[in-house]
Protein backbone atom coordinates (compact mmCIF):
# COMPACT_ATOMS: atom_id res chain seq x y z
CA UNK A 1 0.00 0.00 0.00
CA UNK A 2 2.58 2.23 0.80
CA UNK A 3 4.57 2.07 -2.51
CA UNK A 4 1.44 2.60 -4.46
CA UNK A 5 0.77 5.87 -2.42
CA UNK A 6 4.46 7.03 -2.86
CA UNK A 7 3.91 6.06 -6.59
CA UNK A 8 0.99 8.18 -6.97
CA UNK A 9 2.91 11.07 -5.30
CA UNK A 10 5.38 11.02 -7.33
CA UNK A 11 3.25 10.67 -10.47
CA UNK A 12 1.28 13.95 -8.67
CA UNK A 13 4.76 15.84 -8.29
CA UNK A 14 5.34 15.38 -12.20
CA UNK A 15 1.80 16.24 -13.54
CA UNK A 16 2.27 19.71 -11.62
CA UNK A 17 5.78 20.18 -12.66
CA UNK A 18 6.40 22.69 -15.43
CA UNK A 19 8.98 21.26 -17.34
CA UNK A 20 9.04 23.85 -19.78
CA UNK A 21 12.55 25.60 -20.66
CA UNK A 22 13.69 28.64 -18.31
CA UNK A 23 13.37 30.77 -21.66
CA UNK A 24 9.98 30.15 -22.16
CA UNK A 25 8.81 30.31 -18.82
CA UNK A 26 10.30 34.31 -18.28
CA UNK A 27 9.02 35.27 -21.54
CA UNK A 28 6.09 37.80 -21.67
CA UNK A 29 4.02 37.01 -25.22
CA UNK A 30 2.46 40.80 -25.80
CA UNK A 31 1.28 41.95 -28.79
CA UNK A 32 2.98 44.40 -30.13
CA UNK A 33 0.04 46.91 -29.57
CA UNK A 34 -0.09 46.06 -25.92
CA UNK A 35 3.92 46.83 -25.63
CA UNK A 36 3.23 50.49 -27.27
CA UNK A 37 0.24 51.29 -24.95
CA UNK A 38 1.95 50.22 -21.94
CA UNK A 39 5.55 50.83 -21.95
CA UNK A 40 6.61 50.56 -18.36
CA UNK A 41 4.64 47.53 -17.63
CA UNK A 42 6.90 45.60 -19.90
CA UNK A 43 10.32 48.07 -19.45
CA UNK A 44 13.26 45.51 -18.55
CA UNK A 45 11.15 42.21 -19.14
CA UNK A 46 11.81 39.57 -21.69
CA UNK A 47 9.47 39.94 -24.63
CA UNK A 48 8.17 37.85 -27.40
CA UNK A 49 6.28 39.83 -29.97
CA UNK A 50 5.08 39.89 -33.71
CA UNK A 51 5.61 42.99 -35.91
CA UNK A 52 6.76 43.59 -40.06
CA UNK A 53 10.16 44.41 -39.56
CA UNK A 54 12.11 47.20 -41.40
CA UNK A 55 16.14 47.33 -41.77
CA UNK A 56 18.12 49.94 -43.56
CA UNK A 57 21.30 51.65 -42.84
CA UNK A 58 20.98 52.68 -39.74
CA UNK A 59 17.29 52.13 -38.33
CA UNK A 60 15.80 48.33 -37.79
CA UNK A 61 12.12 48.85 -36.54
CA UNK A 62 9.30 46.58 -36.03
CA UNK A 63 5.90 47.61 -37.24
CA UNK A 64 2.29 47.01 -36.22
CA UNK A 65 1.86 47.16 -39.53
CA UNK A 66 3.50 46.91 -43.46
CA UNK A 67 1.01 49.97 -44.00
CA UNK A 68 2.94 51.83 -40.67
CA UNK A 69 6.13 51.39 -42.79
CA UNK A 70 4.83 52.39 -45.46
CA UNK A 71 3.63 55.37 -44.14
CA UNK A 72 6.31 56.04 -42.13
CA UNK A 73 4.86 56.66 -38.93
CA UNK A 74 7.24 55.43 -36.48
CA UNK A 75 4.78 55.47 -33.38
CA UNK A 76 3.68 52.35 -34.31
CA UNK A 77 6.86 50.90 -34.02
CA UNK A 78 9.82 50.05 -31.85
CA UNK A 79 13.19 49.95 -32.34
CA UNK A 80 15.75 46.79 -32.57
CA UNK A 81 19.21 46.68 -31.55
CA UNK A 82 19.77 43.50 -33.66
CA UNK A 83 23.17 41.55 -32.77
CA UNK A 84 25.84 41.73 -35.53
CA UNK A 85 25.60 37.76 -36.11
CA UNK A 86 22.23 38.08 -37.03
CA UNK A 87 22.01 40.54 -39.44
CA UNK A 88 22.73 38.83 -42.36
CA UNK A 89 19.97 36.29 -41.90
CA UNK A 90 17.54 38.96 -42.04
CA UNK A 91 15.17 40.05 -44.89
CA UNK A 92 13.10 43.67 -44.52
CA UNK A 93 9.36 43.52 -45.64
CA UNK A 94 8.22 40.59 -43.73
CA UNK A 95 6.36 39.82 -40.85
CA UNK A 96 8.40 38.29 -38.22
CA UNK A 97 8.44 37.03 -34.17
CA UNK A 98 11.08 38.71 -31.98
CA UNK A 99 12.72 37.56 -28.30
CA UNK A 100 14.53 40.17 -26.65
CA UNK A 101 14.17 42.35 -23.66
CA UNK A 102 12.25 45.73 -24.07
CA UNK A 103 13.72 48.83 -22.65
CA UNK A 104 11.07 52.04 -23.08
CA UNK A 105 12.34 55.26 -23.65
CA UNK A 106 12.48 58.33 -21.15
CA UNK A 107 12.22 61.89 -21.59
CA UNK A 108 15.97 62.16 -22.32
CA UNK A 109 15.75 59.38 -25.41
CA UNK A 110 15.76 60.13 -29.11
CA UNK A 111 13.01 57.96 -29.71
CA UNK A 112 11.24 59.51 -32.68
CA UNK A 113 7.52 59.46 -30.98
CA UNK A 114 8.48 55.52 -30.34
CA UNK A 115 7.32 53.59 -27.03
CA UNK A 116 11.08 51.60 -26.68
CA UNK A 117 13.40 49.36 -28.05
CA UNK A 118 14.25 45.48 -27.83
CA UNK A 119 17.54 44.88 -26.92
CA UNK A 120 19.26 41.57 -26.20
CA UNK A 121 17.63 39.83 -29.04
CA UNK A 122 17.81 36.14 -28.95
CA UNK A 123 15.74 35.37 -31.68
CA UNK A 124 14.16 36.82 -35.22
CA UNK A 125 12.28 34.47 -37.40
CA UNK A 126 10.34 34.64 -40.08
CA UNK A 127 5.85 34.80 -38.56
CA UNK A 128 5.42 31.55 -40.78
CA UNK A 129 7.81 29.36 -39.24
CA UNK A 130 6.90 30.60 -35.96
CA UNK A 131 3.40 30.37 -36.52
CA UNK A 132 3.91 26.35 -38.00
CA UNK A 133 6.21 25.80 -34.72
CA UNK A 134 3.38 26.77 -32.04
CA UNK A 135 0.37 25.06 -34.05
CA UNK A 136 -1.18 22.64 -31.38
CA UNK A 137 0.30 24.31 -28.11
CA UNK A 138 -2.80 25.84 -27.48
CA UNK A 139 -3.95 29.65 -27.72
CA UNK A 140 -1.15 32.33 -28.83
């Protein structure tokens, strides 16, 4: 009797273990909407959000919107501080998912009417393959 109660324990401990990786447990999923409203709520916090990217000389931004871009209004947008090793593996004019910590601007910033900047990126891929990649986890 005893085993079979220290069995189901132990079957009980795993069940409520989250076993998910420390990366995906920290990160906050926020649209990229959300992250423009409400700056400070997300200021210093790992991110994870979904925007058409733009990269040129000297300005990589991530849209709300192709149409944003278009139109250049840059208050729908934040800036990305993109690591050197992943520049090349980037295309402008697409729609992509981006991990990296947010860091809103202050009064002192040169933000050009933007909310922040993600910094720290770990990770820029294409919406598609991130979209394909989360299929059957549920709602996100």
């Amino acid at each position: 009797m005893r085993e079979i109660y220290c069995s189901l324990l132990f079957v009980g401990i795993l069940a409520a273990a989250d076993v998910s990786p420390e990366s995906e447990k920290s990160i906050a999923r926020v649209s990229l909407v959300g992250l423009i409203a409400s700056p400070g709520a997300y200021d210093e916090k790992k991110v994870s959000v979904i925007g058409y990217i733009s990269t040129g000389y000297e300005d990589e931004i991530l849209y709300i919107h192709r149409e944003d871009y278009e139109n250049s209004i840059p208050s729908n947008g934040v800036r990305l501080v993109i690591p050197e090793q992943m520049r090349g593996q980037l295309k402008s004019g697409r729609y992509v998912e981006v991990h990296g910590v947010f860091r809103m601007y202050t009064a002192g910033d040169t933000s050009n009417g933007m909310a922040g900047r993600i910094t720290s990126i770990t990770k820029i891929e294409p919406w598609f393959l991130a979209a394909q990649e989360h299929q059957g986890r549920g709602c996100w």
